[in-house]
N, C-alpha and C. Protein backbone atom coordinates (compact mmCIF):
# COMPACT_ATOMS: atom_id res chain seq x y z
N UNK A 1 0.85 -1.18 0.00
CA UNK A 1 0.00 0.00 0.00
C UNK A 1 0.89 1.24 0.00
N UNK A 2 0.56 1.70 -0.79
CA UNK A 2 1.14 3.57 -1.17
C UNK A 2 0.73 4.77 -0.15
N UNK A 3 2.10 5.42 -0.28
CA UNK A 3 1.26 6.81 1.22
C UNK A 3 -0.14 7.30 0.16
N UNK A 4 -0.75 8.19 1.00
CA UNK A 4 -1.67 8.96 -0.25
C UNK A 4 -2.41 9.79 1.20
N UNK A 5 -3.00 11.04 0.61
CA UNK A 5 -3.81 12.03 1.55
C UNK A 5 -5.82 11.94 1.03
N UNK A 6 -6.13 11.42 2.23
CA UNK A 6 -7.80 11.14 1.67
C UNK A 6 -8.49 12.45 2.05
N UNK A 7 -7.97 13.49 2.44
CA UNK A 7 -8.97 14.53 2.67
C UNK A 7 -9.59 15.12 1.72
N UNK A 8 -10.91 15.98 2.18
CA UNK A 8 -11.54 16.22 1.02
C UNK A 8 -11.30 17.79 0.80
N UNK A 9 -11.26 18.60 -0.09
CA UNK A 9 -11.19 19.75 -0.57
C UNK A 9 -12.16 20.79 0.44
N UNK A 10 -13.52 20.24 0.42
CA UNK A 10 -13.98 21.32 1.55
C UNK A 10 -13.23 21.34 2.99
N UNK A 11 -12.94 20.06 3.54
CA UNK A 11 -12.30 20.18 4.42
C UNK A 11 -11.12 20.91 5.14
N UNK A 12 -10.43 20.90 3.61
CA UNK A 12 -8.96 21.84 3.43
C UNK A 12 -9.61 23.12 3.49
N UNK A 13 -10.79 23.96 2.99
CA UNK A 13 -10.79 25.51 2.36
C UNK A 13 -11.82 25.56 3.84
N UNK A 14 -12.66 24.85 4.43
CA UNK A 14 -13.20 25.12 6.29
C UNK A 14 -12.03 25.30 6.80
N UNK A 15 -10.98 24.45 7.35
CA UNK A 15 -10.21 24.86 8.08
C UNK A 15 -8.95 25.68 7.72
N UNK A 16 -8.85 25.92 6.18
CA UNK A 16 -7.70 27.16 5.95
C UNK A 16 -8.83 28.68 6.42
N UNK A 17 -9.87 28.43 5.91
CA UNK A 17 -10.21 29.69 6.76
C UNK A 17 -10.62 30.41 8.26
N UNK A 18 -11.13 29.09 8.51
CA UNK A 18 -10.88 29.04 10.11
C UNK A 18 -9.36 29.49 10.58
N UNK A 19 -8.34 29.03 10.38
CA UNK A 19 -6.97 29.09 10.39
C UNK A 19 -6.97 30.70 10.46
N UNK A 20 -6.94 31.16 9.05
CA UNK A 20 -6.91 32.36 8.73
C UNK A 20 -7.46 33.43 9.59
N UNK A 21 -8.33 33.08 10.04
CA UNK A 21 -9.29 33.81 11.11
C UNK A 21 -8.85 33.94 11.84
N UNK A 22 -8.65 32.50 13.34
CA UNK A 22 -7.67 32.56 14.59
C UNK A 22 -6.40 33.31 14.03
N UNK A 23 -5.38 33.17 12.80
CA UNK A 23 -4.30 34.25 12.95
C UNK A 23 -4.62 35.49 13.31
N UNK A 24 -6.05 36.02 12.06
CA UNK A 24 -6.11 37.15 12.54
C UNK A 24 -5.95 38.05 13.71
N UNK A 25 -7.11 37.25 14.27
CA UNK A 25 -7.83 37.66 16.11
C UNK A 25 -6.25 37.23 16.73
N UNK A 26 -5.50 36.47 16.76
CA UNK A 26 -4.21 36.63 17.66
C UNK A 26 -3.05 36.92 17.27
N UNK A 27 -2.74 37.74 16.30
CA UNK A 27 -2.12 38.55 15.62
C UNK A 27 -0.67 37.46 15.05
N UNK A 28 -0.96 36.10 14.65
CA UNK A 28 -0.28 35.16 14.38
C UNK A 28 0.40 34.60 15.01
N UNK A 29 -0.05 34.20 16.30
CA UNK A 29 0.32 33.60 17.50
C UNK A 29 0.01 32.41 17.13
N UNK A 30 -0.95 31.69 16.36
CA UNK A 30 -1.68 30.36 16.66
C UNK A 30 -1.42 30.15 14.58
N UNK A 31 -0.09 30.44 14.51
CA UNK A 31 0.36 30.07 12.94
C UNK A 31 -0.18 28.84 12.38
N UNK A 32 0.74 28.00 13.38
CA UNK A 32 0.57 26.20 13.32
C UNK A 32 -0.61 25.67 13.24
N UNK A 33 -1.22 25.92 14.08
CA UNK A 33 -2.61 25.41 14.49
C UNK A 33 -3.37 24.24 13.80
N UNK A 34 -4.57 24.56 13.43
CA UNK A 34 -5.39 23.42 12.25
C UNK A 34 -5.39 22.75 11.37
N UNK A 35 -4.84 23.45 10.54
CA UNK A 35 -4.41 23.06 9.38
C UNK A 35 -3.59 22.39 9.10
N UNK A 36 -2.28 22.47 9.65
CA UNK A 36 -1.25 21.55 9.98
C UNK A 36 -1.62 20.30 10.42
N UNK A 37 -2.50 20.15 11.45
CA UNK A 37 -3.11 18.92 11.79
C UNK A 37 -4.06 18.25 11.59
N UNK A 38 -4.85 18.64 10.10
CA UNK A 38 -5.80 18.14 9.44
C UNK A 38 -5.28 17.58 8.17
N UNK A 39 -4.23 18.72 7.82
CA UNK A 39 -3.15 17.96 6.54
C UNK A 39 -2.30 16.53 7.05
N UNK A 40 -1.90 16.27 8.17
CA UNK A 40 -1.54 15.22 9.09
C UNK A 40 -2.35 13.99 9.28
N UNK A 41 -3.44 14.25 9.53
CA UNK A 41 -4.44 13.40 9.92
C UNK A 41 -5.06 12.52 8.84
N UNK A 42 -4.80 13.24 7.91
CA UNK A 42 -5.55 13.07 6.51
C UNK A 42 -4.54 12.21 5.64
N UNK A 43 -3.16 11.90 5.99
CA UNK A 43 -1.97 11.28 5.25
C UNK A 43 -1.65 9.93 5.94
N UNK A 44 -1.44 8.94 5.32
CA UNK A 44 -1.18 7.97 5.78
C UNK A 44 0.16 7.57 4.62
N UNK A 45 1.18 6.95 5.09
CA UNK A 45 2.37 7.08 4.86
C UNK A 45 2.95 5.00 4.96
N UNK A 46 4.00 4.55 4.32
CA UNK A 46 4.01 3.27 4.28
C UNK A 46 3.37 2.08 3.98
N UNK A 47 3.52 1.10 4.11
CA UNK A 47 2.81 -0.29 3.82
C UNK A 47 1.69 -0.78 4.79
N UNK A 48 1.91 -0.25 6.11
CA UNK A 48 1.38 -0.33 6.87
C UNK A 48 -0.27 0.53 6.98
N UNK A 49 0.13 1.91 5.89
CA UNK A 49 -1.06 2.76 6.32
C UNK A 49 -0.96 3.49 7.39
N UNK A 50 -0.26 3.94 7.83
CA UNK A 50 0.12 4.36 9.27
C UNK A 50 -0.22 5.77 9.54
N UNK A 51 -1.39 6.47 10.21
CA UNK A 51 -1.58 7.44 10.27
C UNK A 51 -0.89 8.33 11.18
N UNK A 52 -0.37 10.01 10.62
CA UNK A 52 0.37 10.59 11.35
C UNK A 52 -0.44 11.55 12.16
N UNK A 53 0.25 12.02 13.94
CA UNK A 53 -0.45 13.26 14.69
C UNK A 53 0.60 14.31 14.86
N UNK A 54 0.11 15.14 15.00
CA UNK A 54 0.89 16.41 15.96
C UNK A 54 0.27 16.64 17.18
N UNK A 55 1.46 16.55 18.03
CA UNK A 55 1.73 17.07 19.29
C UNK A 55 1.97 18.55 19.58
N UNK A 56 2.54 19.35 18.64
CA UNK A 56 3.03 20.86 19.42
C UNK A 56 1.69 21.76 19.29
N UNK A 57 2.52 22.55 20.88
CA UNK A 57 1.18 23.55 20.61
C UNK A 57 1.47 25.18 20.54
N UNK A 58 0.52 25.81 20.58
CA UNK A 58 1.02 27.43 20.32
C UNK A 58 1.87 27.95 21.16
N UNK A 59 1.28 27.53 22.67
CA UNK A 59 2.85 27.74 23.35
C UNK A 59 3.83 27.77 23.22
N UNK A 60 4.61 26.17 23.03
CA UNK A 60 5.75 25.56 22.23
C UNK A 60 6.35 26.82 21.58
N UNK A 61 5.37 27.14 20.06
CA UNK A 61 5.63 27.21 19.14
C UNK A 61 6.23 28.72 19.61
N UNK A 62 5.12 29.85 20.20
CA UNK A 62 5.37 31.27 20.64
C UNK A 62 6.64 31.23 21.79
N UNK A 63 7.07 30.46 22.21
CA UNK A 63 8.44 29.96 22.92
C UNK A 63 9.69 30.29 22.29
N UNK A 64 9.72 29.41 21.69
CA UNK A 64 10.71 29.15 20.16
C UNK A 64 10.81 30.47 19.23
N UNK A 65 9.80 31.04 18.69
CA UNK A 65 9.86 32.45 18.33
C UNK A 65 10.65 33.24 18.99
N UNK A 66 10.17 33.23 19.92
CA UNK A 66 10.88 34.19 21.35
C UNK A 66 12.70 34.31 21.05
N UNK A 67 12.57 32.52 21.49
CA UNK A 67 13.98 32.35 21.57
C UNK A 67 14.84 32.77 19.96
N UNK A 68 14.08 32.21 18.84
CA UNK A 68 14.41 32.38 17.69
C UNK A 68 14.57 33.66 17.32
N UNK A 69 13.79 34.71 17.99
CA UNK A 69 13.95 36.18 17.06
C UNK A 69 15.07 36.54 18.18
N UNK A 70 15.29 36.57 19.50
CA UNK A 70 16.52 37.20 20.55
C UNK A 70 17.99 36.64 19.47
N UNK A 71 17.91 35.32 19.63
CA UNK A 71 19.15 34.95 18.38
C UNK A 71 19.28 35.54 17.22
N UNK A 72 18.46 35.99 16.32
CA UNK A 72 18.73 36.69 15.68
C UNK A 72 19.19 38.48 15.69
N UNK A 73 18.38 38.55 16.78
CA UNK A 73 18.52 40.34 16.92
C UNK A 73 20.33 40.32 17.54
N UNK A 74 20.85 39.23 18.80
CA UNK A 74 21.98 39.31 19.05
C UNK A 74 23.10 38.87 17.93
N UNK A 75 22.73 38.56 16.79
CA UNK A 75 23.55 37.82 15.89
C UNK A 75 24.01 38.92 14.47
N UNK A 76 22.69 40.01 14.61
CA UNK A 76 22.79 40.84 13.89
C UNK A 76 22.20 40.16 12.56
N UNK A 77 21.00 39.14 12.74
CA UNK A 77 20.36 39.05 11.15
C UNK A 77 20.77 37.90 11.03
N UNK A 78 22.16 37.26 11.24
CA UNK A 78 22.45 36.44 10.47
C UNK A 78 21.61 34.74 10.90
N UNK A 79 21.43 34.91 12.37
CA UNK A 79 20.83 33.39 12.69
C UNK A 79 19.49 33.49 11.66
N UNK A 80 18.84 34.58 11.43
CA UNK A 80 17.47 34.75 10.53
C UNK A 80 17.44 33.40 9.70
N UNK A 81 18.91 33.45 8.81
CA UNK A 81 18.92 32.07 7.83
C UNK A 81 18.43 31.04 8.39
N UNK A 82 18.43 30.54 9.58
CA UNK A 82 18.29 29.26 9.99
C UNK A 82 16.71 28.71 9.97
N UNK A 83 16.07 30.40 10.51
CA UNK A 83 14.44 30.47 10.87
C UNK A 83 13.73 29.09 10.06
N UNK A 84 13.84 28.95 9.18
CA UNK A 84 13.24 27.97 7.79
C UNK A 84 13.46 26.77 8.53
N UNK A 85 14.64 26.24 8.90
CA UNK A 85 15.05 25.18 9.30
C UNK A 85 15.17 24.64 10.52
N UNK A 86 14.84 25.84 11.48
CA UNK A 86 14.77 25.92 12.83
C UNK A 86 12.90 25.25 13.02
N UNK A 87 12.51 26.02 11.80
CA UNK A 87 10.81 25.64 12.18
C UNK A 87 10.54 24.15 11.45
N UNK A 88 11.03 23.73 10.57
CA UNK A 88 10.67 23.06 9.82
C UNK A 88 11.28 21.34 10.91
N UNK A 89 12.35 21.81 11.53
CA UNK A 89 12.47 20.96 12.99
C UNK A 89 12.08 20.64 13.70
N UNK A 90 11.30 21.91 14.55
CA UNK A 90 10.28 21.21 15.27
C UNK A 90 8.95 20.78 14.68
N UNK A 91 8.59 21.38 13.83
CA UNK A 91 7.44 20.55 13.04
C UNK A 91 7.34 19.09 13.08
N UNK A 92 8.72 18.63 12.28
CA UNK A 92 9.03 16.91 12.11
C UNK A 92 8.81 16.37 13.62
N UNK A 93 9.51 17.47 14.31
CA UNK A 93 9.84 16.41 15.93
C UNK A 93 9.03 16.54 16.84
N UNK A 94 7.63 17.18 16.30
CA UNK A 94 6.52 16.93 17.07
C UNK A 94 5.60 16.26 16.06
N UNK A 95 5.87 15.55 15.26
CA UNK A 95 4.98 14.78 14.38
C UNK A 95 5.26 13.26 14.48
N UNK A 96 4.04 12.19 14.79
CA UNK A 96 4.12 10.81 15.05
C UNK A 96 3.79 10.53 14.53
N UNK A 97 3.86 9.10 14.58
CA UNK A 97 2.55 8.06 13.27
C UNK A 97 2.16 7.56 14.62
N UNK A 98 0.96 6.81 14.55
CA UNK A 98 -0.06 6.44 15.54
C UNK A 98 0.44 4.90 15.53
């Protein structure tokens, strides 16, 4: 059996705008949120079928910002490069298969 994503299209454009919304109202505090974990939920990956979750939460995430923008302001810009790869890290390392 092949990975493949069974979600359905309304599902994706309800919760990208929902999404869109909570950024609004918390001025992009809650980035990660839904969507991320409906695109997750919706993928099953291996032979097995193995469905994936996320664990992180806005906390976490507004944490890490914190720490991520002080490194950059003391670095003078340059840690900025990493931002991409700094996030795209914890993403993976709060993501399971069930």
């Amino acid at each position: 059996k092949e990975s493949y994503f069974d979600g359905g299209i309304l599902d994706y454009i309800g919760y990208f705008i929902l999404e869109a919304l909570i950024n609004l109202l918390t001025f992009g505090i809650q980035h990660l949120g839904g969507l991320h974990d409906i695109k997750l939920e919706n993928q099953t990956y291996g032979s097995g079928g193995q469905r994936l979750y996320f664990d992180g939460t806005g906390a976490q995430l507004f944490g890490n910002w914190i720490k991520w923008f002080l490194l950059t302001i003391i670095t003078f810009g340059i840690y900025g490069f990493w931002l991409n790869i700094k996030m795209d890290q914890w993403i993976v390392k709060q993501t399971h298969h069930v």
